[in-house]
C-alpha atoms as a PDB file:
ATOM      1  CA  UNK A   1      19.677 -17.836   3.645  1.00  0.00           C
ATOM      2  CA  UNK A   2      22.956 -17.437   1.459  1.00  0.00           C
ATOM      3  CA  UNK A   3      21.507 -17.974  -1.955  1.00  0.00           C
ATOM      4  CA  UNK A   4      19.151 -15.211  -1.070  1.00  0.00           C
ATOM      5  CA  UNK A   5      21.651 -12.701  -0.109  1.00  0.00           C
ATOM      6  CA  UNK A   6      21.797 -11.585  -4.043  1.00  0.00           C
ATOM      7  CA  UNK A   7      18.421 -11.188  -4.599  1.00  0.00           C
ATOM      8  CA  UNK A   8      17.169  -9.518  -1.580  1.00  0.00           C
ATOM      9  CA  UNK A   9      20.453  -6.789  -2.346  1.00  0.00           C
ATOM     10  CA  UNK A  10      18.849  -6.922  -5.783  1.00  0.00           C
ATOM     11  CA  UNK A  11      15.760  -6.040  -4.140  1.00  0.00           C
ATOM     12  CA  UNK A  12      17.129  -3.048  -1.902  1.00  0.00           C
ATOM     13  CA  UNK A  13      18.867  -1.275  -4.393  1.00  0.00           C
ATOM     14  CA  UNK A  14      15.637  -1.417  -6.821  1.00  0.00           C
ATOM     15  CA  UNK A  15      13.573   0.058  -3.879  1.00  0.00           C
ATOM     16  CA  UNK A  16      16.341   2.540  -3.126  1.00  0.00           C
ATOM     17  CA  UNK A  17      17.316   4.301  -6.563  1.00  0.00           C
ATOM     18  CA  UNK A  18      14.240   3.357  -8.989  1.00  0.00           C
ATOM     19  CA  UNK A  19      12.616   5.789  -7.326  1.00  0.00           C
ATOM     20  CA  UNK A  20      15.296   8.729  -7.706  1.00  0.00           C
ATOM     21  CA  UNK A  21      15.740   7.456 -11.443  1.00  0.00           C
ATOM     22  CA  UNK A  22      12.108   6.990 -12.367  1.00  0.00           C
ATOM     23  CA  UNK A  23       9.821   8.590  -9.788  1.00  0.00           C
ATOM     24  CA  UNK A  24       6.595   7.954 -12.032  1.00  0.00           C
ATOM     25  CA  UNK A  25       6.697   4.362 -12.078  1.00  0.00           C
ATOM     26  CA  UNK A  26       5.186   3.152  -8.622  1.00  0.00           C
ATOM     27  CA  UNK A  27       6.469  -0.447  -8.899  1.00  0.00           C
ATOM     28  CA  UNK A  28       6.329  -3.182  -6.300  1.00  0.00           C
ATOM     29  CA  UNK A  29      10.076  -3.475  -6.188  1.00  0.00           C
ATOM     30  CA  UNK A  30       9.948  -6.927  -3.833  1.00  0.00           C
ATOM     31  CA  UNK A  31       7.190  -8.731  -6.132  1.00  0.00           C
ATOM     32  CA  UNK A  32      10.372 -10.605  -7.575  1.00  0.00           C
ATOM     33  CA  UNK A  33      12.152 -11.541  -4.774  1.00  0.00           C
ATOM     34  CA  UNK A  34       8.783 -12.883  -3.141  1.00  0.00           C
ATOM     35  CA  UNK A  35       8.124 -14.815  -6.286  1.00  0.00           C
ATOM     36  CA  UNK A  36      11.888 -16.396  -5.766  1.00  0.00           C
ATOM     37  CA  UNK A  37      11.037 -16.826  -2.390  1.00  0.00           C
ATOM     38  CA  UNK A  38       7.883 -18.621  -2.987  1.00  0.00           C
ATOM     39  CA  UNK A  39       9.840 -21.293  -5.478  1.00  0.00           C
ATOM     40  CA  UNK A  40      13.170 -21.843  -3.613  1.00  0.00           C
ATOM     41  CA  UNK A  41      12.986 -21.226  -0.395  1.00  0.00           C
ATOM     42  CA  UNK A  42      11.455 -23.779   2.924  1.00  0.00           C
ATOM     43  CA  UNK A  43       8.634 -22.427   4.446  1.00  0.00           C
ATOM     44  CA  UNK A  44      10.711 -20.947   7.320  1.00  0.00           C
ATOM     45  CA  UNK A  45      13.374 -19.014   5.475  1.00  0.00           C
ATOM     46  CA  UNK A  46      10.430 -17.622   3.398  1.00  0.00           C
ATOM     47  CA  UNK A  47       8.477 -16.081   6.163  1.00  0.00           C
ATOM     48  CA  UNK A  48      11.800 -14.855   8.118  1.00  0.00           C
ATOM     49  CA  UNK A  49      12.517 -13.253   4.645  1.00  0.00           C
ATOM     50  CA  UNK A  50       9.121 -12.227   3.401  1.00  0.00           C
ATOM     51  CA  UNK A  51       8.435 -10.478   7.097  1.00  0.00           C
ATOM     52  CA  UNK A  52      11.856  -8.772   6.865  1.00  0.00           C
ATOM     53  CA  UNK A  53      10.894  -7.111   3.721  1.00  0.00           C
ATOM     54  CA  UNK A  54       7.672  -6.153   4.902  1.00  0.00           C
ATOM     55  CA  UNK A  55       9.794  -4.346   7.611  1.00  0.00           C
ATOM     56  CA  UNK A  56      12.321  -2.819   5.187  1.00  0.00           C
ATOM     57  CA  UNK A  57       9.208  -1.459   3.065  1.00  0.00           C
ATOM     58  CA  UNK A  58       7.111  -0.324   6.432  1.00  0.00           C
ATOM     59  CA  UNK A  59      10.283   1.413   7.742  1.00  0.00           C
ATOM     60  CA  UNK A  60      10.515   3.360   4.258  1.00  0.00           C
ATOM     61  CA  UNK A  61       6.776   4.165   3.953  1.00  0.00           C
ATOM     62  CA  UNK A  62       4.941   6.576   6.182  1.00  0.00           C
ATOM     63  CA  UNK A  63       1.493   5.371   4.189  1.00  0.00           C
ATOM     64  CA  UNK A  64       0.517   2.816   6.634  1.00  0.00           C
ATOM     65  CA  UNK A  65       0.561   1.797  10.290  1.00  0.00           C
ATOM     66  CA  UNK A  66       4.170   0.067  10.664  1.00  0.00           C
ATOM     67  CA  UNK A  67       3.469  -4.023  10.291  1.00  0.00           C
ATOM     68  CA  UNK A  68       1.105  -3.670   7.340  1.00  0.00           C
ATOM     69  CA  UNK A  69       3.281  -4.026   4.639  1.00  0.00           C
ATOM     70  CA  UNK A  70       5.183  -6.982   6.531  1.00  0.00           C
ATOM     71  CA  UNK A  71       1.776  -8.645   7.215  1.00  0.00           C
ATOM     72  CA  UNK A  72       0.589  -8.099   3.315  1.00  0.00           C
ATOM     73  CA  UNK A  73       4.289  -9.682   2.328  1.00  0.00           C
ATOM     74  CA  UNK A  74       3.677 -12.598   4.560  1.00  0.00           C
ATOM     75  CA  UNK A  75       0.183 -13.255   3.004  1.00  0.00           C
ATOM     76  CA  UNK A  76       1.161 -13.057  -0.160  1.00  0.00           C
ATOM     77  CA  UNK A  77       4.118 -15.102   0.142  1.00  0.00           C
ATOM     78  CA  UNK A  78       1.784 -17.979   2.245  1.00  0.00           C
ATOM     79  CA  UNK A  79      -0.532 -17.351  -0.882  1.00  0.00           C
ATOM     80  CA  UNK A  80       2.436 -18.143  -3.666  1.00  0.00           C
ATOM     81  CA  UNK A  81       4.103 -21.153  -1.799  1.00  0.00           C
ATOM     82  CA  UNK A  82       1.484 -23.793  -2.440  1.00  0.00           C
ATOM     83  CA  UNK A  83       1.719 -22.627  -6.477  1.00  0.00           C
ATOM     84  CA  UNK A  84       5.666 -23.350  -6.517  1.00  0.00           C
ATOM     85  CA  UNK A  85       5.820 -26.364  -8.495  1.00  0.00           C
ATOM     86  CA  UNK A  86       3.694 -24.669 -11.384  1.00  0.00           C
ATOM     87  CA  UNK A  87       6.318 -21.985 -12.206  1.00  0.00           C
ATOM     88  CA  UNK A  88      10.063 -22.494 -12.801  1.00  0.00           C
ATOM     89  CA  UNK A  89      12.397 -20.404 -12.141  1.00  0.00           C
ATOM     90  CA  UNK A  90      14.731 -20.483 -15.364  1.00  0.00           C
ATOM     91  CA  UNK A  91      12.071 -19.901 -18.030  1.00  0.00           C
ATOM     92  CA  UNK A  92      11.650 -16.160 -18.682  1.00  0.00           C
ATOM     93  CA  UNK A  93       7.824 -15.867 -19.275  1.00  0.00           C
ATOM     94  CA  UNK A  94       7.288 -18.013 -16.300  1.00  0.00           C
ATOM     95  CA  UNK A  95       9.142 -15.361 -13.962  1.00  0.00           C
ATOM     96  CA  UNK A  96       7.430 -12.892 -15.713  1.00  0.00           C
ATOM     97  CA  UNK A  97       3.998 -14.597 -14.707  1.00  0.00           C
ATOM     98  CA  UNK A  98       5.107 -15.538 -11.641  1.00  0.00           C
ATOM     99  CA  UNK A  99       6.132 -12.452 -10.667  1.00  0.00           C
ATOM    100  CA  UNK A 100       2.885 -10.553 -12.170  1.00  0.00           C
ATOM    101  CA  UNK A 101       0.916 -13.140  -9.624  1.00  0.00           C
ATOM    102  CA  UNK A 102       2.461 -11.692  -6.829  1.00  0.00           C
ATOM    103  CA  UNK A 103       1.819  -8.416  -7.970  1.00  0.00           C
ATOM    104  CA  UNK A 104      -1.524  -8.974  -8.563  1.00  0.00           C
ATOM    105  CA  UNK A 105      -2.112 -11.186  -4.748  1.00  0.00           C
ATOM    106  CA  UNK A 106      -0.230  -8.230  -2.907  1.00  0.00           C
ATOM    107  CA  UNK A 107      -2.793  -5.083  -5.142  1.00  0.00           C
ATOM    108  CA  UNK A 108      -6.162  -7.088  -4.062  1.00  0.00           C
ATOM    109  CA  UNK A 109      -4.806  -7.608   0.003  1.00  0.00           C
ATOM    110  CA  UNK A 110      -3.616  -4.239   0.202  1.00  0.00           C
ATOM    111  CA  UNK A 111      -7.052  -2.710  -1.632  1.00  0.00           C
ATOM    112  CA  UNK A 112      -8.855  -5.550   1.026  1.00  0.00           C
ATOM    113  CA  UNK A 113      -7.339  -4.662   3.956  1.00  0.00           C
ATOM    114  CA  UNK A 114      -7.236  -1.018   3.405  1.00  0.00           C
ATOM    115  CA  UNK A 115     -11.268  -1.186   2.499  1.00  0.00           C
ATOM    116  CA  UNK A 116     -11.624  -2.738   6.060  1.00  0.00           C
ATOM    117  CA  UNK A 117      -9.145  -1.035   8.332  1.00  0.00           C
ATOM    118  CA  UNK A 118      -8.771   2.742   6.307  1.00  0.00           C
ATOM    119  CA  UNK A 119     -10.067   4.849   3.854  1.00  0.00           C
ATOM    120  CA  UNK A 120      -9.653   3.560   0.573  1.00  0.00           C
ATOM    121  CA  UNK A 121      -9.572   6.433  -2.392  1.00  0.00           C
ATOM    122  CA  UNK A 122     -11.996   5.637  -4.751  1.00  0.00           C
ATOM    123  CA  UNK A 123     -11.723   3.128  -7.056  1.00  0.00           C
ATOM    124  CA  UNK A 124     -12.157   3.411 -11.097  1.00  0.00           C
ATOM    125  CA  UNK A 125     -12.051   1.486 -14.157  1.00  0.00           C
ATOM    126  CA  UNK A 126      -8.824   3.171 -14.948  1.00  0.00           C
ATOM    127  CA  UNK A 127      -7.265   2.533 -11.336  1.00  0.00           C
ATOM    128  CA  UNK A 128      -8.557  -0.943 -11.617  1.00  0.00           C
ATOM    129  CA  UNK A 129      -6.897  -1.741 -15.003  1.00  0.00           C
ATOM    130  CA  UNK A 130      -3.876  -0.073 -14.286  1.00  0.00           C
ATOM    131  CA  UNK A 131      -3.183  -1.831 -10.915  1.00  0.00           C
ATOM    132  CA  UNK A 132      -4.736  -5.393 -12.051  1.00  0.00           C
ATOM    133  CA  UNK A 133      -2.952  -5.044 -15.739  1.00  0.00           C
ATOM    134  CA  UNK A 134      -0.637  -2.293 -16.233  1.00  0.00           C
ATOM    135  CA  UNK A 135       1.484  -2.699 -13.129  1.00  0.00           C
ATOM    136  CA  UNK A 136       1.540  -6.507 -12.616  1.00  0.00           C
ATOM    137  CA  UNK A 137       2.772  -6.764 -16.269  1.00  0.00           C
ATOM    138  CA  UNK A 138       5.313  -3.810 -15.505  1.00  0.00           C
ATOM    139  CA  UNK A 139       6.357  -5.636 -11.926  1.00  0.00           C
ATOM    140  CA  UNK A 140       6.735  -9.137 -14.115  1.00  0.00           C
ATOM    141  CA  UNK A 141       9.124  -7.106 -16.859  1.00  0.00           C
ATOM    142  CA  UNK A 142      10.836  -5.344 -14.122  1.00  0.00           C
ATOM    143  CA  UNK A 143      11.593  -8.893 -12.311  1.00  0.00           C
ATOM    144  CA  UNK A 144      12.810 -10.211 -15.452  1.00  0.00           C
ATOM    145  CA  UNK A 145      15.318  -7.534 -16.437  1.00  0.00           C
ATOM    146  CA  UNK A 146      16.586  -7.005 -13.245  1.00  0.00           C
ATOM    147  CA  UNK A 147      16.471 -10.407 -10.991  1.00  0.00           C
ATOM    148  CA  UNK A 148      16.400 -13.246 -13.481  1.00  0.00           C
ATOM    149  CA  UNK A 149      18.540 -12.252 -16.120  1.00  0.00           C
ATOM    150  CA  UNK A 150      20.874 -11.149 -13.727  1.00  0.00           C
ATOM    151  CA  UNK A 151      20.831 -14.468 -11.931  1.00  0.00           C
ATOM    152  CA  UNK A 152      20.883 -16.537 -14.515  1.00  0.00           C
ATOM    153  CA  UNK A 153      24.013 -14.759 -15.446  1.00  0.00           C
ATOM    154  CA  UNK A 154      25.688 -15.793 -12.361  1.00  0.00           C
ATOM    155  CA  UNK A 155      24.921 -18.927 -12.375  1.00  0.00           C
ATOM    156  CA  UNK A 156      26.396 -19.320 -16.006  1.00  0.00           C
ATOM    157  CA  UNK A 157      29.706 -17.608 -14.811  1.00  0.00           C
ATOM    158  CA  UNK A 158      30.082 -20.362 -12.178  1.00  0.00           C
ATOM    159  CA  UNK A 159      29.039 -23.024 -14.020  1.00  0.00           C
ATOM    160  CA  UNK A 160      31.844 -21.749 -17.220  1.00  0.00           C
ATOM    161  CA  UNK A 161      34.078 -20.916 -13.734  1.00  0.00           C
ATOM    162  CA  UNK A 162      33.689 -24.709 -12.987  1.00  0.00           C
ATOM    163  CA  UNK A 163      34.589 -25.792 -16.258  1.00  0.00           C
ATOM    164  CA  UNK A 164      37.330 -23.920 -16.697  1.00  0.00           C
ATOM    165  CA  UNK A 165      38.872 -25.215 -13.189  1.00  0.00           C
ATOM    166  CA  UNK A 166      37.825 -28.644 -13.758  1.00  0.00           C
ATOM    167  CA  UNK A 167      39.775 -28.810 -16.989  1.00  0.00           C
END
């Protein structure tokens, strides 16, 4: 659970002050820790983790019956895990696809399950393309300036940190 301490913080202040700072752009602030989920973590540590965001997301939203969004993270992450070996985690435009995958998995199970359990406003070409295009690609961008450059940062200070100590 420790090396995802960082990202899931990562991943609470995005879904705490992005929207105060920029309350027009409805992104799915947890698409990137899922997709970092879905590479590095075992099967149990991502479901304890996926489910607790679900939680954190369901206690913050009055949309939806409490659960729904912890049973959509859960999906999505089961969804991801078997694709982990196709993206790494280091390359930027695979985080950025990875990352616009999730997006994309968590938009057609939340559109799914609300068509079958609620109302469902109605959908148009310009909904469609915005929350199949626009907002994956936003979500992958968003991931990449704010979890993987980030991380890869840290992980250059301690490997120059080990360097340095080593010699």
């Amino acid at each position: 659970m420790k090396p995802f301490f960082f990202p899931f913080i990562l991943a609470l202040i995005s879904i705490t002050y992005f929207p105060l700072l920029l309350p027009k752009l409805h992104l799915f602030y947890f698409a990137p820790f899922l997709s970092l989920l879905s590479k590095k973590a075992s099967i149990k540590e991502g479901v304890f983790l996926s489910i607790l965001s679900g939680w954190i997301l369901d206690a913050l939203s009055t949309n939806t019956i409490f659960g729904f969004e912890a049973f959509l993270f859960l999906s999505v992450y089961l969804m991801n895990y078997p694709l982990k070996d196709l993206f790494f985690i280091d390359k930027p435009h695979a985080s950025i696809l990875s990352t616009a995958l999730i997006s994309i998995n968590y938009t057609f199970l939340k559109i799914l399950f609300l068509l079958i359990f609620s109302k469902l406003p109605p959908l148009t070409l310009k909904s469609l393309l915005s929350e199949f295009f626009l907002m994956p690609l936003a979500d992958g961008i968003y991931g990449f300036f704010w979890f993987t450059t980030p991380l890869l940062f840290v992980t250059l200070l301690k490997k120059s940190y080990i360097r340095w100590k080593t010699s």
